[in-house]
N, C-alpha and C. Protein backbone atom coordinates (compact mmCIF):
# COMPACT_ATOMS: atom_id res chain seq x y z
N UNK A 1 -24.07 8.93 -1.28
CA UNK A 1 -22.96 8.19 -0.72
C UNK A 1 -22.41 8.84 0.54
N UNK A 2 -22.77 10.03 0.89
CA UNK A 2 -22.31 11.17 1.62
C UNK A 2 -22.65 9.97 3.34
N UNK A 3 -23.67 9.08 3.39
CA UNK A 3 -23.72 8.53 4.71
C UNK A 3 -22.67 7.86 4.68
N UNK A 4 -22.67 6.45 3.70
CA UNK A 4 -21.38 5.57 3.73
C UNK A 4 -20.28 6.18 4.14
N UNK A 5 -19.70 7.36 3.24
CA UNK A 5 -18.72 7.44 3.71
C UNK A 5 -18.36 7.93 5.14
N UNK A 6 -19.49 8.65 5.74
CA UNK A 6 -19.34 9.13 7.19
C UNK A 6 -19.67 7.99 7.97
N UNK A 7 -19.65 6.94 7.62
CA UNK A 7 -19.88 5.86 8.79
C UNK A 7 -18.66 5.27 8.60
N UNK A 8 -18.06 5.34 7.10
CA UNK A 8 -16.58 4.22 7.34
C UNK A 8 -15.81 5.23 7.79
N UNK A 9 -15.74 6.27 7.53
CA UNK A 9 -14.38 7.36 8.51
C UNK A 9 -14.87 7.17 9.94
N UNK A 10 -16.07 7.71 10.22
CA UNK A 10 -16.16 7.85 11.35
C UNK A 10 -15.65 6.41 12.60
N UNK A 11 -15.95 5.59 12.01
CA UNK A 11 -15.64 3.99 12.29
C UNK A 11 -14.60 4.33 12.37
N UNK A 12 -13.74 4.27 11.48
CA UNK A 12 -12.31 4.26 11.54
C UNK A 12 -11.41 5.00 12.23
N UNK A 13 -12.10 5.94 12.19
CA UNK A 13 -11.40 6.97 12.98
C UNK A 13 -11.56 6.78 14.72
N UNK A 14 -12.78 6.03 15.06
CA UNK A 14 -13.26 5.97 16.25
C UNK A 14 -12.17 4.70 16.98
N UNK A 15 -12.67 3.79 15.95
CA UNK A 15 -11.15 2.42 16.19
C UNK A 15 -9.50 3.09 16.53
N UNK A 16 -9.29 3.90 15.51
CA UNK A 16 -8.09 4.43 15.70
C UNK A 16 -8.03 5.10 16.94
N UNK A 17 -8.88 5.74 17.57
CA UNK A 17 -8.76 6.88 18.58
C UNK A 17 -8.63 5.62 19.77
N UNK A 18 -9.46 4.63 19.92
CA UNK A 18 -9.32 3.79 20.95
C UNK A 18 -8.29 3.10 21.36
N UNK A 19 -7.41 3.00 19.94
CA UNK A 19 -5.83 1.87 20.02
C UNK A 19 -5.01 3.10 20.25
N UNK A 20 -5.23 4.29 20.49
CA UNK A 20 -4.45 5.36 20.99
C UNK A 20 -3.11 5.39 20.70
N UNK A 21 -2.82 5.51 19.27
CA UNK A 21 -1.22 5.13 18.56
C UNK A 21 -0.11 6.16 18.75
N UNK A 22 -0.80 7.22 19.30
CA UNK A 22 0.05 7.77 19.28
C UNK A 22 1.31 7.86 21.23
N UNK A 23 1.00 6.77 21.24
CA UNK A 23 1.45 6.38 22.52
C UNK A 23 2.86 5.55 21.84
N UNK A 24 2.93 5.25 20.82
CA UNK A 24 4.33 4.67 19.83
C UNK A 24 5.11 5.77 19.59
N UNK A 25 4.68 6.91 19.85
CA UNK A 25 5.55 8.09 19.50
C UNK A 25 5.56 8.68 20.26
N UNK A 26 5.23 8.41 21.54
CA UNK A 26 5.45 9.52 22.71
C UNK A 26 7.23 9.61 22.58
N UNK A 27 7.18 11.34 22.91
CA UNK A 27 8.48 11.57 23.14
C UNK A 27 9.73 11.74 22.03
N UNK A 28 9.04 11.08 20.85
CA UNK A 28 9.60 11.34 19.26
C UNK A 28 8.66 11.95 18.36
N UNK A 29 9.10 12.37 17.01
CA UNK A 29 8.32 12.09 15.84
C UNK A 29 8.09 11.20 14.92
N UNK A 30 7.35 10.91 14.55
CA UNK A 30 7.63 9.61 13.31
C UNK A 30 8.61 10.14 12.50
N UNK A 31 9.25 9.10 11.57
CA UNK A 31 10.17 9.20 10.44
C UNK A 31 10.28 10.21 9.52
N UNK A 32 11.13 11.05 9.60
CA UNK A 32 11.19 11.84 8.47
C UNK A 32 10.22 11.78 6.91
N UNK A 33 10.48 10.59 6.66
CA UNK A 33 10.39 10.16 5.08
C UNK A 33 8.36 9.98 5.50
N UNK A 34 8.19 9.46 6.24
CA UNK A 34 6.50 9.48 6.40
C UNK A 34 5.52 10.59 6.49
N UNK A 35 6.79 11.76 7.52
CA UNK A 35 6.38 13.24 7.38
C UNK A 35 6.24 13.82 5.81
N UNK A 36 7.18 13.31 5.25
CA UNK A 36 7.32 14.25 3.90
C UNK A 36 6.45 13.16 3.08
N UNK A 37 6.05 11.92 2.99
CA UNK A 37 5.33 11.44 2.20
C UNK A 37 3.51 12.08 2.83
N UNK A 38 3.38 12.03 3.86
CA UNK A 38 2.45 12.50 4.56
C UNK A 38 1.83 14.10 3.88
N UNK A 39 2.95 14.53 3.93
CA UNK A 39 2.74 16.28 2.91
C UNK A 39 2.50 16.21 2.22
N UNK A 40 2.92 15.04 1.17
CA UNK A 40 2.55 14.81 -0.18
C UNK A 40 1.19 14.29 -0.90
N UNK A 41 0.52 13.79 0.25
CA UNK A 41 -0.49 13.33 -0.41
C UNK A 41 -1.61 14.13 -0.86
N UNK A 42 -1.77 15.18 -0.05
CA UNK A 42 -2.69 16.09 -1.14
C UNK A 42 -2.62 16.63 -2.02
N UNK A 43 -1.30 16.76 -3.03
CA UNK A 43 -0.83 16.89 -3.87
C UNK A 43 -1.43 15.52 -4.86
N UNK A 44 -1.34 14.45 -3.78
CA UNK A 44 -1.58 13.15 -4.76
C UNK A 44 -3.22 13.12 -5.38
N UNK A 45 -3.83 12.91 -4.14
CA UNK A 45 -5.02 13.11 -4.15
C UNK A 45 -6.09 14.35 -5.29
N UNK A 46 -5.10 15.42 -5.21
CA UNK A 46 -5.89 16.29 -6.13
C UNK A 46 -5.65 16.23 -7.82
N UNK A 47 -5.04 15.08 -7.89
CA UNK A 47 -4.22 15.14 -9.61
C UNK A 47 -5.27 15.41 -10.35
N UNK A 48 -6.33 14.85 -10.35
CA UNK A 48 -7.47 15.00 -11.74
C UNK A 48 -7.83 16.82 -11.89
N UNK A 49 -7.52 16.94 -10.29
CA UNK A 49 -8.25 18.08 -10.32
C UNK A 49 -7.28 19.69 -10.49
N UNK A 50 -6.28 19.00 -10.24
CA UNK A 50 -4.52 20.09 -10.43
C UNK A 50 -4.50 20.16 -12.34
N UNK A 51 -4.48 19.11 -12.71
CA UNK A 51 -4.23 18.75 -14.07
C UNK A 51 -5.67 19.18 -15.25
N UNK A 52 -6.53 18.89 -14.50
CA UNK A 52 -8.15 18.88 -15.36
C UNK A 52 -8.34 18.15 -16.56
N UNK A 53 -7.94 17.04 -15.98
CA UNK A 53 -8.00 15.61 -16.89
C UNK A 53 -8.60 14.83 -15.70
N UNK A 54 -10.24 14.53 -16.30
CA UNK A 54 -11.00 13.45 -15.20
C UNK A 54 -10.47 12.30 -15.64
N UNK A 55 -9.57 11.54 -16.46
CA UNK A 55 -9.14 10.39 -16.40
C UNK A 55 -7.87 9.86 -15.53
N UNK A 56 -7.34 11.39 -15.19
CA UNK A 56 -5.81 11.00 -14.59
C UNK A 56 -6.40 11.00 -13.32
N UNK A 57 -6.40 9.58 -12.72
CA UNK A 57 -6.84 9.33 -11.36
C UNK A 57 -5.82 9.84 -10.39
N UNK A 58 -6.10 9.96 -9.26
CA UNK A 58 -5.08 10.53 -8.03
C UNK A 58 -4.52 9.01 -7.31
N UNK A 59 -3.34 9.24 -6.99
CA UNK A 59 -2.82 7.93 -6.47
C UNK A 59 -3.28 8.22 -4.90
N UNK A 60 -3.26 7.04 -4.72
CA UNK A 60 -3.63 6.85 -3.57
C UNK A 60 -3.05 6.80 -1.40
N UNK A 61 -1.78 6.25 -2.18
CA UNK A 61 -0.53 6.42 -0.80
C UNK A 61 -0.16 6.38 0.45
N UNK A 62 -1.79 5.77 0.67
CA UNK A 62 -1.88 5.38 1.91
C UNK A 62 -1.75 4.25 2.69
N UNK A 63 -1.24 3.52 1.76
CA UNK A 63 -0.73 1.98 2.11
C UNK A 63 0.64 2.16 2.48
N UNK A 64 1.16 3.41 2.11
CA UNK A 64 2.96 3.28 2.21
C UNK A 64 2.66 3.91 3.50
N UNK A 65 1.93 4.71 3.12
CA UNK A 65 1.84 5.99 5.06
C UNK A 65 1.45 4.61 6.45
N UNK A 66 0.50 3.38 5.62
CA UNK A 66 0.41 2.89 7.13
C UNK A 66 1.03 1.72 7.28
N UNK A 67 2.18 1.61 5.74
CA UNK A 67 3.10 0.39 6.37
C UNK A 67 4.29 1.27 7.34
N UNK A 68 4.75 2.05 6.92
CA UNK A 68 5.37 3.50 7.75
C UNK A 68 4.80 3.74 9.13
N UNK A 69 3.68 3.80 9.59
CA UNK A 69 3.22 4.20 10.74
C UNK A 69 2.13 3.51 11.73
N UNK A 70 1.90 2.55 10.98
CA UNK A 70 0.54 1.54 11.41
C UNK A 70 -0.59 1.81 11.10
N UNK A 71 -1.54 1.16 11.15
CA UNK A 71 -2.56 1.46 10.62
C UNK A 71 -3.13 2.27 11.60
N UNK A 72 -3.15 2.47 12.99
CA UNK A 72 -4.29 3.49 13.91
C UNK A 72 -4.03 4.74 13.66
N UNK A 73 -2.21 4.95 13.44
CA UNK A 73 -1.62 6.61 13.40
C UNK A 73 -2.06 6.77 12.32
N UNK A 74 -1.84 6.09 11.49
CA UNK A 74 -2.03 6.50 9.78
C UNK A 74 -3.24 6.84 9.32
N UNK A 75 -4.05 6.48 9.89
CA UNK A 75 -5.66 6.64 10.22
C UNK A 75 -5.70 8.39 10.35
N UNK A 76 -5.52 8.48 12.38
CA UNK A 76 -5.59 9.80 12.73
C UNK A 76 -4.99 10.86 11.58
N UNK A 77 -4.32 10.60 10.88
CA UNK A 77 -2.91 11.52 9.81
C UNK A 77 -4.07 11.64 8.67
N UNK A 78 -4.80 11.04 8.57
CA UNK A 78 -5.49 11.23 7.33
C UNK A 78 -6.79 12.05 7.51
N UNK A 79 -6.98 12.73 8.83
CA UNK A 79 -8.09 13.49 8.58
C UNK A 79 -7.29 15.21 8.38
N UNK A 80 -6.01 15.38 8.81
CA UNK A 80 -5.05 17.05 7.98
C UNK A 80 -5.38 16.44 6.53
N UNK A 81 -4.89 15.08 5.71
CA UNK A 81 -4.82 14.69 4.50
C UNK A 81 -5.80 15.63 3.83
N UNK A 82 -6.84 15.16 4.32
CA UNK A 82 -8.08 15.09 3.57
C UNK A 82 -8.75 16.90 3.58
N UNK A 83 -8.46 17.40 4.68
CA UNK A 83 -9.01 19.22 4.78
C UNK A 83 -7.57 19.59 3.86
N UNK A 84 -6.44 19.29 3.87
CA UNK A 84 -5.66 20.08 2.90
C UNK A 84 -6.02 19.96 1.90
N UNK A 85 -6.37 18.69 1.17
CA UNK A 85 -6.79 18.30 -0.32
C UNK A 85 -8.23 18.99 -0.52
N UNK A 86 -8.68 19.42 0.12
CA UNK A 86 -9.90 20.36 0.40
C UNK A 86 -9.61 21.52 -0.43
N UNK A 87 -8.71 22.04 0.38
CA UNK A 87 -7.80 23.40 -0.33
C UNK A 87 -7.42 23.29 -1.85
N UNK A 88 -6.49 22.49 -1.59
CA UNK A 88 -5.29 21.76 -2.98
C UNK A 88 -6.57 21.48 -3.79
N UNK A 89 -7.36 21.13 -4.28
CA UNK A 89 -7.98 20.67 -5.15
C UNK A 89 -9.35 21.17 -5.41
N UNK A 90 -9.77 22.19 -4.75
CA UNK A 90 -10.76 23.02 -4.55
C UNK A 90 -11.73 21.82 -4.26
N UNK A 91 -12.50 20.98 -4.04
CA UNK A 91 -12.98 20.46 -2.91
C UNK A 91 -14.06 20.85 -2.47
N UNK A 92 -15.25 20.69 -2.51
CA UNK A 92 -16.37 20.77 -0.93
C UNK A 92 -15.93 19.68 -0.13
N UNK A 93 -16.22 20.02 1.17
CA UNK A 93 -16.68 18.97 2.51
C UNK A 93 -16.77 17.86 2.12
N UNK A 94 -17.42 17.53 1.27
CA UNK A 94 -18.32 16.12 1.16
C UNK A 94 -16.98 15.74 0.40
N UNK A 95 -16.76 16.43 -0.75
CA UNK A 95 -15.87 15.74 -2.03
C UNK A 95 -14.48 15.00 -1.10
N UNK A 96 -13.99 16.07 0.19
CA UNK A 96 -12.88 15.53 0.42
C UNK A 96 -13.12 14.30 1.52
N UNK A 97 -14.13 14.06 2.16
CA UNK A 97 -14.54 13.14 3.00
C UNK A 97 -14.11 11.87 1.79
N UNK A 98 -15.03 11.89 0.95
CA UNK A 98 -15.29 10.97 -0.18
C UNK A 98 -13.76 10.33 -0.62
N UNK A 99 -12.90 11.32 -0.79
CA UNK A 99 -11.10 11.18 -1.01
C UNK A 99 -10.78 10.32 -0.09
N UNK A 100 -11.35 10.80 1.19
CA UNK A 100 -10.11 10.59 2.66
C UNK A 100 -10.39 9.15 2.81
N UNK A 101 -11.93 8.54 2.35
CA UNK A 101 -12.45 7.38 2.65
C UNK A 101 -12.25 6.54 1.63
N UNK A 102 -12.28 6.91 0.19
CA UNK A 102 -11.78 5.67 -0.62
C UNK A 102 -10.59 5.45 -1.14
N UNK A 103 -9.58 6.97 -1.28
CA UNK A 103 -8.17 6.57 -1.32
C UNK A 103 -6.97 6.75 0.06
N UNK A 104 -7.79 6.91 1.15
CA UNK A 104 -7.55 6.73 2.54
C UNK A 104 -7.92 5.29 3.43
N UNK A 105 -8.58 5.35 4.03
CA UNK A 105 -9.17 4.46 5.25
C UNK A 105 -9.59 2.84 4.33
N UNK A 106 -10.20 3.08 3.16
CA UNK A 106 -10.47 1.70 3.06
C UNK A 106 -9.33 0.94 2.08
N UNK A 107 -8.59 1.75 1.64
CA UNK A 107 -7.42 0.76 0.53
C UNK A 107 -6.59 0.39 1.68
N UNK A 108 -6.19 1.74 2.69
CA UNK A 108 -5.13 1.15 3.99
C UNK A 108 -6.19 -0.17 4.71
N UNK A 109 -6.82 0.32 4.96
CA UNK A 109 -7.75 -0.67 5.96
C UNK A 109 -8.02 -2.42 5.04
N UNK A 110 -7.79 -2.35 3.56
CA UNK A 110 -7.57 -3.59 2.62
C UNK A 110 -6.11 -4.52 2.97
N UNK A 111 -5.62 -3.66 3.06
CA UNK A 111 -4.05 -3.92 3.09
C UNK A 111 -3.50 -4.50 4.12
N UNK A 112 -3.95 -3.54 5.11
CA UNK A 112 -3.65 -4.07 6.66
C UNK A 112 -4.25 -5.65 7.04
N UNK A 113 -5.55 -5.92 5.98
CA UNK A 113 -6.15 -7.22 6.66
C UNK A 113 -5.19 -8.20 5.47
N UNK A 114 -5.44 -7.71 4.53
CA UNK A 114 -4.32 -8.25 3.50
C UNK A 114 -2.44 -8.86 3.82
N UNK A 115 -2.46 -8.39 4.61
CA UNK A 115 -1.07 -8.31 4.83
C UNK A 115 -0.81 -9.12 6.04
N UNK A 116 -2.21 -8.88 6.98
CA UNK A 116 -2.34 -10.11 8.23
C UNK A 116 -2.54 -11.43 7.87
N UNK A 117 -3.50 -11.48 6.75
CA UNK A 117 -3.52 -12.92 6.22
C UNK A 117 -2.07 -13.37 5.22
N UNK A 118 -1.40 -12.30 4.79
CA UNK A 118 0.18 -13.10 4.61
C UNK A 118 0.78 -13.66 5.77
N UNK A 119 0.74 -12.64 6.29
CA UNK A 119 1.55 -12.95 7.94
C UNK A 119 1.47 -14.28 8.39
N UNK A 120 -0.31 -14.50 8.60
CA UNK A 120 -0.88 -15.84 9.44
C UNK A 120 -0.46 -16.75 8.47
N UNK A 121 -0.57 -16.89 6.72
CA UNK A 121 -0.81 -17.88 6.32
C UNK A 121 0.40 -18.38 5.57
N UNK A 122 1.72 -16.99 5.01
CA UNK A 122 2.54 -17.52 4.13
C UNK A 122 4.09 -17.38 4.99
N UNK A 123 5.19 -18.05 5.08
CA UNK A 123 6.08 -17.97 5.37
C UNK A 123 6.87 -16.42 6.37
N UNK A 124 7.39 -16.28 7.21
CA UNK A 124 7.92 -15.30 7.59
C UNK A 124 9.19 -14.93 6.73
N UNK A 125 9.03 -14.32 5.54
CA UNK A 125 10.32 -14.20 4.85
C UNK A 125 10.51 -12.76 4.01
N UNK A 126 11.72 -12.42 3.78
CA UNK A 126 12.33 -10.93 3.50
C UNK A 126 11.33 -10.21 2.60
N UNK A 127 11.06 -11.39 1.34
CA UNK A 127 10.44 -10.85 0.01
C UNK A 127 9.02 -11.41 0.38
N UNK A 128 8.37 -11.92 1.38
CA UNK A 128 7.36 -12.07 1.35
C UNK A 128 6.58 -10.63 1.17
N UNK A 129 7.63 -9.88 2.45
CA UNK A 129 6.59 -8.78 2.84
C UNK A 129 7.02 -7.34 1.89
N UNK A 130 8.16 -7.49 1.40
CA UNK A 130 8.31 -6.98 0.19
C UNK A 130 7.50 -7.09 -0.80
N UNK A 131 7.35 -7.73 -1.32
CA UNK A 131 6.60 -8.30 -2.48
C UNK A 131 5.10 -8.25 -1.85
N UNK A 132 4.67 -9.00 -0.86
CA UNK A 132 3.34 -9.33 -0.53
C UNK A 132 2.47 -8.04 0.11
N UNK A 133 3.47 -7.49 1.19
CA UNK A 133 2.47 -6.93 1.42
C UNK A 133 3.27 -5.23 0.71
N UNK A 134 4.24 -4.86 0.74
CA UNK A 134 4.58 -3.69 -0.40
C UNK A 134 4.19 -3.65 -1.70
N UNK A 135 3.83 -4.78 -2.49
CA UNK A 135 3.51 -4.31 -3.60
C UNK A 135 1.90 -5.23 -3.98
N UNK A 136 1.92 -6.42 -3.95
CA UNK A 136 0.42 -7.22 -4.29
C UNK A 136 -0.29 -6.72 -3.24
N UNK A 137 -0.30 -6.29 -1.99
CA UNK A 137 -1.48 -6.07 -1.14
C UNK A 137 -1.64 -4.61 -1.22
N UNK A 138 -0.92 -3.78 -1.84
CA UNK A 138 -1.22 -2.75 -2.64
C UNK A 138 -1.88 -2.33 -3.71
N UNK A 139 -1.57 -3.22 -4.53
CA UNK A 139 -2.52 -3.37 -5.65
C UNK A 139 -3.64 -3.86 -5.45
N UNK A 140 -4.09 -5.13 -4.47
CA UNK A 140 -5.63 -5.30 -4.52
C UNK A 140 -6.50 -4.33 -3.93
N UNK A 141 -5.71 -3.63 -2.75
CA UNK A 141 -6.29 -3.25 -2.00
C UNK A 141 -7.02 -2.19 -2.46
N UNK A 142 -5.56 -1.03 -3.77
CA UNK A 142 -6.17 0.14 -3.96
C UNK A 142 -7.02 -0.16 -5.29
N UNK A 143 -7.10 -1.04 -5.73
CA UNK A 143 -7.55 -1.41 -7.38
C UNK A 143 -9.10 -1.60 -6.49
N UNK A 144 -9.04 -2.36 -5.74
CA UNK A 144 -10.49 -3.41 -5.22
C UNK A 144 -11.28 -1.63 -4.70
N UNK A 145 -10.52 -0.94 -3.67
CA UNK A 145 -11.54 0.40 -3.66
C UNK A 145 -11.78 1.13 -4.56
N UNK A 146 -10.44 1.58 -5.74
CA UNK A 146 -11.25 2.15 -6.49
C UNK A 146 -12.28 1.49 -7.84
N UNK A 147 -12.46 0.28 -7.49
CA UNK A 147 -13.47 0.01 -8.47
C UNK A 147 -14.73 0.27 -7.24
N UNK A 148 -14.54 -0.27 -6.09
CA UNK A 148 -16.05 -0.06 -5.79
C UNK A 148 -16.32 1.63 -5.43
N UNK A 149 -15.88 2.26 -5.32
CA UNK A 149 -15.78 3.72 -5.30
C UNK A 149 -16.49 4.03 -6.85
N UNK A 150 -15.34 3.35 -7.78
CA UNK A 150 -16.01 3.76 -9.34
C UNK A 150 -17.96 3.74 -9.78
N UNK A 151 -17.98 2.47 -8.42
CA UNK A 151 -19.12 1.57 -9.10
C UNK A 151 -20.69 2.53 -8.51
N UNK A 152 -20.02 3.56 -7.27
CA UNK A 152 -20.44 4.24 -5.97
C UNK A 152 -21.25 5.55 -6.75
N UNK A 153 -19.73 6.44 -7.17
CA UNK A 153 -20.04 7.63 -7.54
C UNK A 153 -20.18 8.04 -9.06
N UNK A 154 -20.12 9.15 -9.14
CA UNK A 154 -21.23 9.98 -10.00
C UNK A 154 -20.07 10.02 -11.36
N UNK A 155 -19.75 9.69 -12.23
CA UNK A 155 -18.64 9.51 -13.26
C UNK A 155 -18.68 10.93 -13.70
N UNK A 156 -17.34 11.37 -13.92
CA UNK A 156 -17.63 12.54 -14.54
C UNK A 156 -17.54 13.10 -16.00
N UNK A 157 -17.67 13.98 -16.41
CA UNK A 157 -18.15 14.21 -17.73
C UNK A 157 -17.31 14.14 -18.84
N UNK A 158 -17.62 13.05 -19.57
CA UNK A 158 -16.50 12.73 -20.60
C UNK A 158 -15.78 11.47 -20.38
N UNK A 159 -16.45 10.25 -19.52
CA UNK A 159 -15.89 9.30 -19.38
C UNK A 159 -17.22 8.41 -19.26
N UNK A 160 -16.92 7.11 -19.23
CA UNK A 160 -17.93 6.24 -19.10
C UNK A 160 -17.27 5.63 -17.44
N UNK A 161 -18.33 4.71 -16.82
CA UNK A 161 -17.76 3.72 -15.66
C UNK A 161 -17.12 3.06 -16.13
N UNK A 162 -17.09 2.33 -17.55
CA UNK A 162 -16.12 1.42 -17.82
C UNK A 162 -14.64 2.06 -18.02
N UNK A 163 -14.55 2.94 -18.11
CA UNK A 163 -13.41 4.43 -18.81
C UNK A 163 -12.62 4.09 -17.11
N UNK A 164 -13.74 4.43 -16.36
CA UNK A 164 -13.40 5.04 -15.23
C UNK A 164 -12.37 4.04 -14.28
N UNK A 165 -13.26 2.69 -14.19
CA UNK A 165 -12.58 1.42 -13.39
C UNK A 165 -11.50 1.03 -14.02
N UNK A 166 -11.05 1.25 -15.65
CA UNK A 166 -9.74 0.84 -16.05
C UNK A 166 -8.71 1.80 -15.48
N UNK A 167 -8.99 3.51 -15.65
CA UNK A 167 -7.92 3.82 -15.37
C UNK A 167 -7.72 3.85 -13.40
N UNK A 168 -8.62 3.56 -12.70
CA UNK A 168 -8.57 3.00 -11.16
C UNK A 168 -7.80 1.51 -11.42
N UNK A 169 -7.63 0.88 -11.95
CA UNK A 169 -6.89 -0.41 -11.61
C UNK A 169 -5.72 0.13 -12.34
N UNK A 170 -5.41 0.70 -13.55
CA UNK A 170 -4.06 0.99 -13.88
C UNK A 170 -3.29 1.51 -13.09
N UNK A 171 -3.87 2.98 -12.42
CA UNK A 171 -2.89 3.59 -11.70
C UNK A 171 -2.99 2.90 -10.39
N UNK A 172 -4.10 2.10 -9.65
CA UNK A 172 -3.32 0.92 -8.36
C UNK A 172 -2.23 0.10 -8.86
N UNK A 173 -2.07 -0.13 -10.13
CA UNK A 173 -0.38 -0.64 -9.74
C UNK A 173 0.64 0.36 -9.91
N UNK A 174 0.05 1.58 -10.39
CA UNK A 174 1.07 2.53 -10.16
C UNK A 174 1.61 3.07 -8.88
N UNK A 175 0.87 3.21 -7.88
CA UNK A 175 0.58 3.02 -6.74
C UNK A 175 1.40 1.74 -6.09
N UNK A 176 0.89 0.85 -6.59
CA UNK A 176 1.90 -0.58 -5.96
C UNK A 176 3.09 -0.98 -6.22
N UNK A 177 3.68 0.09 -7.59
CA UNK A 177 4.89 0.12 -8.40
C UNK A 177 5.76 0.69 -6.90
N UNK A 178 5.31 2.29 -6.93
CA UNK A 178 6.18 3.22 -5.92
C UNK A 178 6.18 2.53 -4.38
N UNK A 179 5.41 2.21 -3.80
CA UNK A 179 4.77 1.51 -2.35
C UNK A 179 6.12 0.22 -2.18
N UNK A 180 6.07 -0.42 -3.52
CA UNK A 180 6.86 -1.95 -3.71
C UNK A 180 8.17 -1.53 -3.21
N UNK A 181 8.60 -0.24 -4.49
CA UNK A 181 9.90 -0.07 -4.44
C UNK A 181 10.83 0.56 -3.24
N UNK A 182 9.54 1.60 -2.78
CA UNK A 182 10.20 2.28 -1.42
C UNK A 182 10.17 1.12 -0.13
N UNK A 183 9.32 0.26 -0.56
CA UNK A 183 9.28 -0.23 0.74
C UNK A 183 10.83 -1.37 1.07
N UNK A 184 11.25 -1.90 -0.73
CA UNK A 184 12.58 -2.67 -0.61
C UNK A 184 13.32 -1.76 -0.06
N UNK A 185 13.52 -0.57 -0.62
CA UNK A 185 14.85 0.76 0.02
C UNK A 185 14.83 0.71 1.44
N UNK A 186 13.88 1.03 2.38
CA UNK A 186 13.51 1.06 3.35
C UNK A 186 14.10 -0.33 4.31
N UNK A 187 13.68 -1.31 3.92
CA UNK A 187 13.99 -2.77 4.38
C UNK A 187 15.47 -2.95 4.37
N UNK A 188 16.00 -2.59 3.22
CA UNK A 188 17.38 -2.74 2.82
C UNK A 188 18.27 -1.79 3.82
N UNK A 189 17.81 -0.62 4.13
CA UNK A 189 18.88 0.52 4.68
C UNK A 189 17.96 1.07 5.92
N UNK A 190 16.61 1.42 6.31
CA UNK A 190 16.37 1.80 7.41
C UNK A 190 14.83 0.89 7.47
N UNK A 191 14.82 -0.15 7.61
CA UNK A 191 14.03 -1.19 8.50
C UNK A 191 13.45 -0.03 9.74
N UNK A 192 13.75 0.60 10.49
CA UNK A 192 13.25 1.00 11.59
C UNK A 192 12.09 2.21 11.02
N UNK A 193 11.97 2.83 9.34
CA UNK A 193 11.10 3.74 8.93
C UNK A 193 9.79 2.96 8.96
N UNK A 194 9.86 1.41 9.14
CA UNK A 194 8.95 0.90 8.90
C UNK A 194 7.69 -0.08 9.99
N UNK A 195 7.19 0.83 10.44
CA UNK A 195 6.57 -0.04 11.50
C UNK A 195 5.87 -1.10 12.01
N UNK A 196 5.59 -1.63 10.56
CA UNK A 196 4.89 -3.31 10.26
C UNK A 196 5.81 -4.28 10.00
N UNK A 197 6.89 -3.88 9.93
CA UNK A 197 8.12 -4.66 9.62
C UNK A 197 9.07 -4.59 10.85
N UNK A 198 9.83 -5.82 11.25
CA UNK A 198 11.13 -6.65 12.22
C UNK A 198 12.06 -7.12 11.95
N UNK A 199 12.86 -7.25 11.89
CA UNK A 199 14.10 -7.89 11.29
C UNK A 199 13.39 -9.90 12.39
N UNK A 200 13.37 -9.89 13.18
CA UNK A 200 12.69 -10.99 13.95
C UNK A 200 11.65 -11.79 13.51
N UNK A 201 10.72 -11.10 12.41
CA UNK A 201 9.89 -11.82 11.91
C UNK A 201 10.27 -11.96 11.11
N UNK A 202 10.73 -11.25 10.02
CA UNK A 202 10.92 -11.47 8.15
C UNK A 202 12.19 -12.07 7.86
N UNK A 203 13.45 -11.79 8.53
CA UNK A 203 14.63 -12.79 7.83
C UNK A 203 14.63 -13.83 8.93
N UNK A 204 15.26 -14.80 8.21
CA UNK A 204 15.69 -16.59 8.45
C UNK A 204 16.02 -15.97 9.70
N UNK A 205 16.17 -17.48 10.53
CA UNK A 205 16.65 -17.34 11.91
C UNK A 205 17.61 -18.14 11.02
N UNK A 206 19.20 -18.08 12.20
CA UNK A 206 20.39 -18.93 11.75
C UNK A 206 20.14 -20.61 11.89
């Protein structure tokens, strides 16, 4: 799997480098709360391996990092992600590539198209994007990679694939639980932490 995944990072990463995002932050930093969720994820990422329970899957969190920052920055942010969780989780090369690409680049990269087809197709409204794209385009996105991830790699010892894809769809709504809820807080009191979100698009005009 070691090519796949170096063709979807590398892709991704190459897209990202071209939309040059970090031209949205010239002159600032991003949001506090994205910095410190940003720190957090290799913490997230290494759970099976912090804990040494191959069933307790690692959440994923990268749907909140690129409703927070967009999808190109959130991109670039995920290749520190992925060499810290290197560390954090003892890790080879390959293992954390494998992380950065299925609970990184392709659940965000689900979401983002997920969330465009709300945009284009369902109403411009408060709880759309609450609901739609904070919490359901969370859940397909990270449930839909980690089953094909499940379906990819090497199961580990003491579980079956079927073991494996239940507890990957359980904890994507655990995942879509936290994503849902921060993203109402956010909307409600600082709208501006959020960079896929407008007050211009999502509430009623008068």
């Amino acid at each position: 799997m070691a090519w796949l995944d170096l063709l979807l990072g590398l892709g991704a990463l190459a897209v990202a480098l071209a939309l040059r995002p970090w031209r949205a932050v010239a002159g600032s930093t991003p949001p506090w709360p994205a910095l410190a969720w940003w720190l957090l994820m290799p913490v997230l990422w290494s759970a099976d391996r912090l804990s040494a329970i191959p069933v307790l899957q690692p959440l994923a969190g990268s749907c909140l990092l690129m409703l927070m920052l967009g999808w190109p920055l959130a991109v670039l942010m995920l290749v520190p992600v992925a060499a810290a969780t290197m560390f954090v989780g003892g890790l080879t090369p390959l293992e954390a590539l494998d992380r950065g690409v299925w609970l990184g680049v392709v659940p965000m990269t689900l979401a983002m198209l997920i969330g465009a087809a709300l945009r284009r197709w369902l109403p411009h409204h408060l709880f759309i994007y609450i609901l739609g794209r904070g919490f359901f385009a969370t859940a397909l996105a990270v449930a839909a990679a980690g089953t094909v991830a499940a379906g990819l790699q090497v199961v580990p010892g003491g579980l079956s694939a079927a073991d494996l894809m239940l507890a990957r769809w359980l904890f994507a709504w655990g995942d879509a639980f936290i994503t849902g809820m921060l993203v109402a807080i956010f909307v409600a009191f600082r709208p501006e932490w959020l960079a896929t979100y407008a007050d211009r698009i999502y509430l009623p005009r008068g």
